[in-house]
C-alpha atoms as a PDB file:
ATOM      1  CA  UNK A   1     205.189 165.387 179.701  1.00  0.00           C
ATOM      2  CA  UNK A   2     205.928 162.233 181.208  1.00  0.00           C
ATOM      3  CA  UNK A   3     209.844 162.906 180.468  1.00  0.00           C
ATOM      4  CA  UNK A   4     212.005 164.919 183.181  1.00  0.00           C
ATOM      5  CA  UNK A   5     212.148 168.694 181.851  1.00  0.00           C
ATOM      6  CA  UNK A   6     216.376 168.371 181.637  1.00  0.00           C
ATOM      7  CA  UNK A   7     216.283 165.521 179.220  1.00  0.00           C
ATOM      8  CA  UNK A   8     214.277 167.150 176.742  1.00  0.00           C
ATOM      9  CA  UNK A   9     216.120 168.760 174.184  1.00  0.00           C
ATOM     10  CA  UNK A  10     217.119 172.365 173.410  1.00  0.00           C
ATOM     11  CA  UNK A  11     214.746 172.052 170.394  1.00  0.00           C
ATOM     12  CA  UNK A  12     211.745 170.536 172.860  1.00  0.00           C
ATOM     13  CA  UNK A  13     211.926 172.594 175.701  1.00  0.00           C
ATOM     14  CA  UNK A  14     210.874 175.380 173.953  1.00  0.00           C
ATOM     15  CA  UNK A  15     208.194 173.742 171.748  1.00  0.00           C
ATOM     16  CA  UNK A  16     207.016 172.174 175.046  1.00  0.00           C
ATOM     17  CA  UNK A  17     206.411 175.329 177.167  1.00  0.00           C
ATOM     18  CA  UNK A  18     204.314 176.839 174.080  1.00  0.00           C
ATOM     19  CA  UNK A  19     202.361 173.869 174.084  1.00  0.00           C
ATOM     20  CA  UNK A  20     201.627 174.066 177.692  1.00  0.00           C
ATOM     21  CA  UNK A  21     201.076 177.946 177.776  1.00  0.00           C
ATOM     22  CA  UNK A  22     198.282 177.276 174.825  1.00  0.00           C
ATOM     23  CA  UNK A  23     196.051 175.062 177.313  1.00  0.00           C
ATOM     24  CA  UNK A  24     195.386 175.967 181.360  1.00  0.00           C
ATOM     25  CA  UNK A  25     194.480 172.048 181.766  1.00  0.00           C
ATOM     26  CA  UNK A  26     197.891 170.984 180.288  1.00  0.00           C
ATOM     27  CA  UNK A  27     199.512 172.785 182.153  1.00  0.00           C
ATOM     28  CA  UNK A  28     197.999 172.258 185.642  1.00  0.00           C
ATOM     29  CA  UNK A  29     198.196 168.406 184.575  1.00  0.00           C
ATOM     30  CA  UNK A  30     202.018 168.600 183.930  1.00  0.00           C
ATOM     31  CA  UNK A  31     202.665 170.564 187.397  1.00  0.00           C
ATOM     32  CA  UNK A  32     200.821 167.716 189.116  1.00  0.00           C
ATOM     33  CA  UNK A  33     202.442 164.486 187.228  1.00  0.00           C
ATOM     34  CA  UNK A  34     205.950 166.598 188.049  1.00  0.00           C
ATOM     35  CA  UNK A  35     205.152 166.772 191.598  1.00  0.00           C
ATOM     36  CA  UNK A  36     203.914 163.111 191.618  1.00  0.00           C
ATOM     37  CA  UNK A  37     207.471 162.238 190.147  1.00  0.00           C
ATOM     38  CA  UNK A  38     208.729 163.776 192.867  1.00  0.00           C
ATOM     39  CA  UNK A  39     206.891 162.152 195.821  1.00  0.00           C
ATOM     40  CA  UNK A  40     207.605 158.866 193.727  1.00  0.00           C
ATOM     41  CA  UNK A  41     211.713 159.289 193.284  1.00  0.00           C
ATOM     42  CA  UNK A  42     212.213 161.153 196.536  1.00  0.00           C
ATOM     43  CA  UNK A  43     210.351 158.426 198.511  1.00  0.00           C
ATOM     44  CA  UNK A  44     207.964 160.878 200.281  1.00  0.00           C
ATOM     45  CA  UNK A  45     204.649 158.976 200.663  1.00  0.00           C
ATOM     46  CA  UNK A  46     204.073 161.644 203.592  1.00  0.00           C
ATOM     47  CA  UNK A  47     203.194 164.031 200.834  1.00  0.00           C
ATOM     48  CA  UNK A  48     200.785 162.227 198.623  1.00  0.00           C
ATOM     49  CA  UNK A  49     197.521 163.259 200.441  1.00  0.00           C
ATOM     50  CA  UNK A  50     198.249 166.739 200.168  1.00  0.00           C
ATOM     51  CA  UNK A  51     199.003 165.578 196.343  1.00  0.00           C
ATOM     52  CA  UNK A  52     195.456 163.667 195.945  1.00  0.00           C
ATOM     53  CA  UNK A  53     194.098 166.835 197.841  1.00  0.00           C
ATOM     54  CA  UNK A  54     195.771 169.595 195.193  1.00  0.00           C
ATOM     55  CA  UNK A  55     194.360 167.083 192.220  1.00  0.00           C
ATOM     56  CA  UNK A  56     191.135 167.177 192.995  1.00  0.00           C
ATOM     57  CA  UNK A  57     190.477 170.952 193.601  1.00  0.00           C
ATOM     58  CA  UNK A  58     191.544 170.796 189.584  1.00  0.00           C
ATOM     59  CA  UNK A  59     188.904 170.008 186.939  1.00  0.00           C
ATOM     60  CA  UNK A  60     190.985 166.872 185.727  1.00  0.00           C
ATOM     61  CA  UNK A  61     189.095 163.697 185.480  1.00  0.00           C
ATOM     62  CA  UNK A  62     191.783 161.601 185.026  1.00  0.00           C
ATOM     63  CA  UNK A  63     193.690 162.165 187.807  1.00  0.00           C
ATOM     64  CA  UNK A  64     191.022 162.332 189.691  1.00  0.00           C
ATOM     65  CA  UNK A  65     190.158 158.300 188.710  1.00  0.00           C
ATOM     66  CA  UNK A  66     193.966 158.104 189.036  1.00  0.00           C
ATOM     67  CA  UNK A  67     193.836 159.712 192.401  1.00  0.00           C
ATOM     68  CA  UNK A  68     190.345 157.128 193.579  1.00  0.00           C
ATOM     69  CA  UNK A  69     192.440 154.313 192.695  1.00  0.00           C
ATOM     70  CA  UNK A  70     195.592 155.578 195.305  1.00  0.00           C
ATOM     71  CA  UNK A  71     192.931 155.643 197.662  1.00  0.00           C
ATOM     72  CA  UNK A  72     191.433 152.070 197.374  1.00  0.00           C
ATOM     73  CA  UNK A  73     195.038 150.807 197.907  1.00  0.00           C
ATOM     74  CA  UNK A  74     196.144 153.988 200.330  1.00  0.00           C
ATOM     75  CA  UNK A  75     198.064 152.423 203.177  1.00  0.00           C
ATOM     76  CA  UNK A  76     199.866 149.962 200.391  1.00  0.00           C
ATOM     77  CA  UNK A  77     200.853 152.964 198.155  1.00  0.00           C
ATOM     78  CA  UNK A  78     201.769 155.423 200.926  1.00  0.00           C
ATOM     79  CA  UNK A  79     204.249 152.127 202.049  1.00  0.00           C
ATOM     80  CA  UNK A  80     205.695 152.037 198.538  1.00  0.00           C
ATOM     81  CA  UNK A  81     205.927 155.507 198.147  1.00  0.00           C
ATOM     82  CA  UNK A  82     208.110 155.689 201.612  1.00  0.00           C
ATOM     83  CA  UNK A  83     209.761 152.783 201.762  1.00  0.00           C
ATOM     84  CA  UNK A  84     212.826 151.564 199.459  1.00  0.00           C
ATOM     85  CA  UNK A  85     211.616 147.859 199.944  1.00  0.00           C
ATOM     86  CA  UNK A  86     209.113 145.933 196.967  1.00  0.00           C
ATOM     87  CA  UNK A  87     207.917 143.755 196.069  1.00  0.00           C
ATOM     88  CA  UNK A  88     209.516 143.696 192.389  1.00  0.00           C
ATOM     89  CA  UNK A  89     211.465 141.131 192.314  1.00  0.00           C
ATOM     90  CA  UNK A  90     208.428 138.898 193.894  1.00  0.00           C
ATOM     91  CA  UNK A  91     206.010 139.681 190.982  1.00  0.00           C
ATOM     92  CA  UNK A  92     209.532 139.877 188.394  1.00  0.00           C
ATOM     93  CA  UNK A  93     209.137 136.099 189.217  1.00  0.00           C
ATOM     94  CA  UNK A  94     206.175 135.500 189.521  1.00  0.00           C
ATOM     95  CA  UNK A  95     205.272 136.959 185.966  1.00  0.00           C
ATOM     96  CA  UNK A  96     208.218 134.744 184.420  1.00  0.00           C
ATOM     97  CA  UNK A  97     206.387 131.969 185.826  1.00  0.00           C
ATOM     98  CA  UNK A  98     203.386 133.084 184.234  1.00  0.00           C
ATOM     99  CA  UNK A  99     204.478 133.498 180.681  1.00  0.00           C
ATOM    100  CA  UNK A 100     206.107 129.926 180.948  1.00  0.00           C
ATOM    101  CA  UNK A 101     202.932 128.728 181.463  1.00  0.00           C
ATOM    102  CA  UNK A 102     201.500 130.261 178.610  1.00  0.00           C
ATOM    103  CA  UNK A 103     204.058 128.909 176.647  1.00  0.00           C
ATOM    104  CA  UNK A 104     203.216 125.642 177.905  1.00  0.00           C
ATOM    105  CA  UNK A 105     199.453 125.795 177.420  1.00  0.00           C
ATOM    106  CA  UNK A 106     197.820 122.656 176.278  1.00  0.00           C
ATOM    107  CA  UNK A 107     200.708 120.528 175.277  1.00  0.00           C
ATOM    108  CA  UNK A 108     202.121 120.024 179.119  1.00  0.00           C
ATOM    109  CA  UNK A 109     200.890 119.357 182.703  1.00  0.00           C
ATOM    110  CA  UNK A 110     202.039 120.400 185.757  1.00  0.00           C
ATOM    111  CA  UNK A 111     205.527 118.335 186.624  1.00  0.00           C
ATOM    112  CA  UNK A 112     207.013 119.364 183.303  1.00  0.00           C
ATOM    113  CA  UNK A 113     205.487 122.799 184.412  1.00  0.00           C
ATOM    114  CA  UNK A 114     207.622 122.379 187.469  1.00  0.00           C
ATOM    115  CA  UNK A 115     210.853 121.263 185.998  1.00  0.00           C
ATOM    116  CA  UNK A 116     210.666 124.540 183.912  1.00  0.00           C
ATOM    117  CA  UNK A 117     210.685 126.918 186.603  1.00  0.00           C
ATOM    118  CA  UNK A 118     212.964 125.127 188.568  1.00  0.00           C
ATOM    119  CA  UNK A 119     215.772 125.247 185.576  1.00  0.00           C
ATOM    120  CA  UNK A 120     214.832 129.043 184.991  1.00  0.00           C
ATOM    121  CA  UNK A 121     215.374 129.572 188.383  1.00  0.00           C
ATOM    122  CA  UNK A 122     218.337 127.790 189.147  1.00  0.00           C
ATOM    123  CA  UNK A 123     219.756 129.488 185.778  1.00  0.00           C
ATOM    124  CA  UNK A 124     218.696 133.114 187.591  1.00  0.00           C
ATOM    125  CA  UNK A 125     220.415 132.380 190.235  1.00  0.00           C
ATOM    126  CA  UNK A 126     223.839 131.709 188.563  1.00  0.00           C
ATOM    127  CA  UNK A 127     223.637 134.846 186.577  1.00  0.00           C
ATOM    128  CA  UNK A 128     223.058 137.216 189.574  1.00  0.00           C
ATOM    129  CA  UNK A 129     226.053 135.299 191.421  1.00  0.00           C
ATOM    130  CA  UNK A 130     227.725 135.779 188.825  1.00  0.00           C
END
């Protein structure tokens, strides 16, 4: 479900669509993570309350916590769903940073700390220059 239809094979397409015919709930479930792909790789945001709207006249609790969690972050999401600028590469970094320091735990302080993540980043840098 979570692949694209057209990249499943000849031998999984049809093993897929008897799969989904055997359960309503599948099947409303796929219709609305396909149409969720869509907002997400089109970059319509302008479509996801209509989206969270469709969800949760459906009897699917998941989405439905899926859908509450959208909401606490709406104006956010509805930004990254429109927008092609992220913050990626900002948390890319900033999770690098993070598992150096948990490499580092306990047998380091903070200026070797420093050093590290100035070398890793001077290092990035030359590769994307590159």
């Amino acid at each position: 479900m979570m692949r694209h239809p057209d990249h499943l094979g000849d031998e999984e397409r049809p093993q897929f669509t008897t799969f989904l015919a055997q359960c309503p709930e599948l099947t409303a479930l796929n219709r609305h993570v396909r149409t969720f792909a869509e907002i997400l790789t089109t970059r319509s945001g302008q479509h996801l309350k209509d989206w969270v709207t469709a969800t949760r006249a459906e009897d699917l609790p998941g989405l439905h916590t899926f859908a509450t969690g959208l909401e606490k972050g709406w104006d956010a999401v509805v930004q990254g769903l429109t927008t092609r600028w992220n913050s990626g590469p900002v948390e890319g970094r900033v999770n690098h940073i993070k598992m150096i320091k948990r490499q580092m735990y306990g047998r380091a302080k903070l200026p070797l700390l420093r050093k590290r993540v100035l070398l890793t980043a001077a290092q990035g840098s030359h590769r994307h220059h590159a």
